[in-house]
Protein backbone atom coordinates (compact mmCIF):
# COMPACT_ATOMS: atom_id res chain seq x y z
CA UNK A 1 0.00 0.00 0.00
CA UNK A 2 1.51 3.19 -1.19
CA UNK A 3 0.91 6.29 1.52
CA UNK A 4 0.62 9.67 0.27
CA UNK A 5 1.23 12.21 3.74
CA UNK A 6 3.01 15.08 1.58
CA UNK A 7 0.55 17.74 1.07
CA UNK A 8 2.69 19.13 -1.88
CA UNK A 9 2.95 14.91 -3.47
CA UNK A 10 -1.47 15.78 -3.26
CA UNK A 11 -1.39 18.60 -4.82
CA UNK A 12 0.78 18.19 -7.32
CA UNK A 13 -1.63 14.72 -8.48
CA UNK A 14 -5.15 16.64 -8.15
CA UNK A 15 -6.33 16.27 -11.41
CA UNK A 16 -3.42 15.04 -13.30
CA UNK A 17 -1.68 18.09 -12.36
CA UNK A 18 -3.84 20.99 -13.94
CA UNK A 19 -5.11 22.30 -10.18
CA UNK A 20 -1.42 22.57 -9.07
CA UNK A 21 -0.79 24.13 -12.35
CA UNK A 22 -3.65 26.39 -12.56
CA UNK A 23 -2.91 27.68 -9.20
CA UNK A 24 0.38 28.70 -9.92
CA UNK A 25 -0.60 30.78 -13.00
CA UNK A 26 -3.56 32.23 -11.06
CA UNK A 27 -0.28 33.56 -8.27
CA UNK A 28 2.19 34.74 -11.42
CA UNK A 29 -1.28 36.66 -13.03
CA UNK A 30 -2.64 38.22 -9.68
CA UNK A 31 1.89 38.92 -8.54
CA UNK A 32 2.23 41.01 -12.00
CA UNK A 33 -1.28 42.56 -11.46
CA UNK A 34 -0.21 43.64 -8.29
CA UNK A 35 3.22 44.91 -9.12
CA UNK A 36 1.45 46.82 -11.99
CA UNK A 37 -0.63 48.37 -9.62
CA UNK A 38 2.04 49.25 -6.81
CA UNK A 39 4.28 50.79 -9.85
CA UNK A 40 7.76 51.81 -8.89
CA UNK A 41 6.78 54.43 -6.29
CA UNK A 42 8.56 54.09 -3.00
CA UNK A 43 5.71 53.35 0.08
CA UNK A 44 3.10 52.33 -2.77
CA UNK A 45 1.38 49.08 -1.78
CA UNK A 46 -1.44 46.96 -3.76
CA UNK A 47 -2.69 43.92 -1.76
CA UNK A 48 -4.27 40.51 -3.16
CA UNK A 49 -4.78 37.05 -2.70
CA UNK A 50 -4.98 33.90 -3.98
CA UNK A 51 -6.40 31.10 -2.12
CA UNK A 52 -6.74 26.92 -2.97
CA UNK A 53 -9.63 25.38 -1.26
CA UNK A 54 -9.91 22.05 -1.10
CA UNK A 55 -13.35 20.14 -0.89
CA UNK A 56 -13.64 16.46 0.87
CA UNK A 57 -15.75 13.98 0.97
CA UNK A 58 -15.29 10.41 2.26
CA UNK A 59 -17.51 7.71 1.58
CA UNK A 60 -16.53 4.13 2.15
CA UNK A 61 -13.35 4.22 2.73
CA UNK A 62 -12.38 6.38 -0.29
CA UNK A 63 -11.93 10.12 -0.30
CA UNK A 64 -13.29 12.88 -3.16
CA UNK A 65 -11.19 16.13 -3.78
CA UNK A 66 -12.43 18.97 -5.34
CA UNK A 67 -10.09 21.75 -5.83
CA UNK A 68 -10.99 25.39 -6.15
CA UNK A 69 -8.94 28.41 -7.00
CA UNK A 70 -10.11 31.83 -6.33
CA UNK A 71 -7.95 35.05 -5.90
CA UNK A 72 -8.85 38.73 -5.35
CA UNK A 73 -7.09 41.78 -6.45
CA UNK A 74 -7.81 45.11 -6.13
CA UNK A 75 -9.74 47.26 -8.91
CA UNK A 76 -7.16 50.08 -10.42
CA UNK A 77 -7.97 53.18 -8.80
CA UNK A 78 -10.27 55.61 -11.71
CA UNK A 79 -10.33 59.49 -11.65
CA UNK A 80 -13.47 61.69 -10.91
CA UNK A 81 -14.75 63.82 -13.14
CA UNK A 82 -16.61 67.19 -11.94
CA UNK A 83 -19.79 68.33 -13.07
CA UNK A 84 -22.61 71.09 -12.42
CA UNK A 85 -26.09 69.88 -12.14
CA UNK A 86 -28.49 72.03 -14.04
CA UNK A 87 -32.64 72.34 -13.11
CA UNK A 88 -33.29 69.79 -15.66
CA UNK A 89 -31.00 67.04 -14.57
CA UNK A 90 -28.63 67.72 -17.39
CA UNK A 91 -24.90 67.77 -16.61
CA UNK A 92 -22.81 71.06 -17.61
CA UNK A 93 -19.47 72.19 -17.71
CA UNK A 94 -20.36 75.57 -16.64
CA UNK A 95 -21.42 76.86 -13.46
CA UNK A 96 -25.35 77.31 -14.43
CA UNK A 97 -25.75 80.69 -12.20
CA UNK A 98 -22.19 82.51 -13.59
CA UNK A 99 -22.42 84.13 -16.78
CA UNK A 100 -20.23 83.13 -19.79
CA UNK A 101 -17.56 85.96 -20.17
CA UNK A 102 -16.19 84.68 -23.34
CA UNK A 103 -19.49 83.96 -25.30
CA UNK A 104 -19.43 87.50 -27.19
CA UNK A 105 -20.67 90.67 -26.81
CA UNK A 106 -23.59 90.66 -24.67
CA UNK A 107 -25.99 93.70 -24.62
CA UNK A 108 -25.39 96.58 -22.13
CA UNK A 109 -27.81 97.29 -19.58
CA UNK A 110 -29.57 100.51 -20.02
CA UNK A 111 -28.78 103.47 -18.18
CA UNK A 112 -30.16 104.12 -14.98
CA UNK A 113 -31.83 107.74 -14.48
C-alpha cells in the first residue's frame, strides 16, 4: 500500500496536475497585477490574494477532492470627473448661475436715471 502524507505529493496529483498548475498561473497573473498596480513608487502598496480550497468527501473508505482556486485583487484606482447639475438634470461644464464671459458681446444694460 503506497501512503501519500506530503501535502505538496497531493497537490501536485489533483487532477493530473492541472489544479497545481492552474494555481500557480492564477499567483504569477494576480503577482504582475499587483506589481502593476504598486508601480515603482517608494511606500506604494497593492494587496491581493490567492487562495486553494480544497473540498472532501469520504464515503466508504475512499476520499473525493475537489479543488478550487479563487484570488482577489484590487480594482485600479479611476479618476473623478466634476460636473454642475443644471434644473433639468442635465450635466454642464459651466457653473449654471455665472455668466459666460467669453461667449461674445452681450448687450449693455440701459442706463439708470
Amino acid at each position: 500500500m503506497r501512503r501519500i502524507r506530503d501535502a505538496q505529493t497531493i497537490i501536485g496529483m489533483l487532477e493530473g496536475g492541472e489544479v497545481a498548475q492552474a494555481f500557480a498561473s492564477e499567483l504569477t497573473e494576480t503577482l504582475a497585477k499587483l506589481k502593476e498596480l504598486a508601480g515603482d513608487r517608494p511606500k506604494s502598496k497593492a494587496k491581493g490574494s490567492v487562495t486553494l480550497k480544497l473540498s472532501l468527501e469520504v464515503e466508504a473508505g475512499a476520499v473525493t477532492i475537489v479543488a478550487d482556486i479563487d484570488s482577489k485583487r484590487p480594482k485600479p484606482q479611476r479618476g473623478s470627473s466634476f460636473y454642475w447639475v443644471t434644473d433639468d438634470g442635465a450635466l454642464s461644464t459651466e457653473h449654471p448661475q455665472q455668466t459666460d464671459m467669453f461667449a461674445g458681446p452681450r448687450a449693455a444694460a440701459p442706463p439708470s436715471a
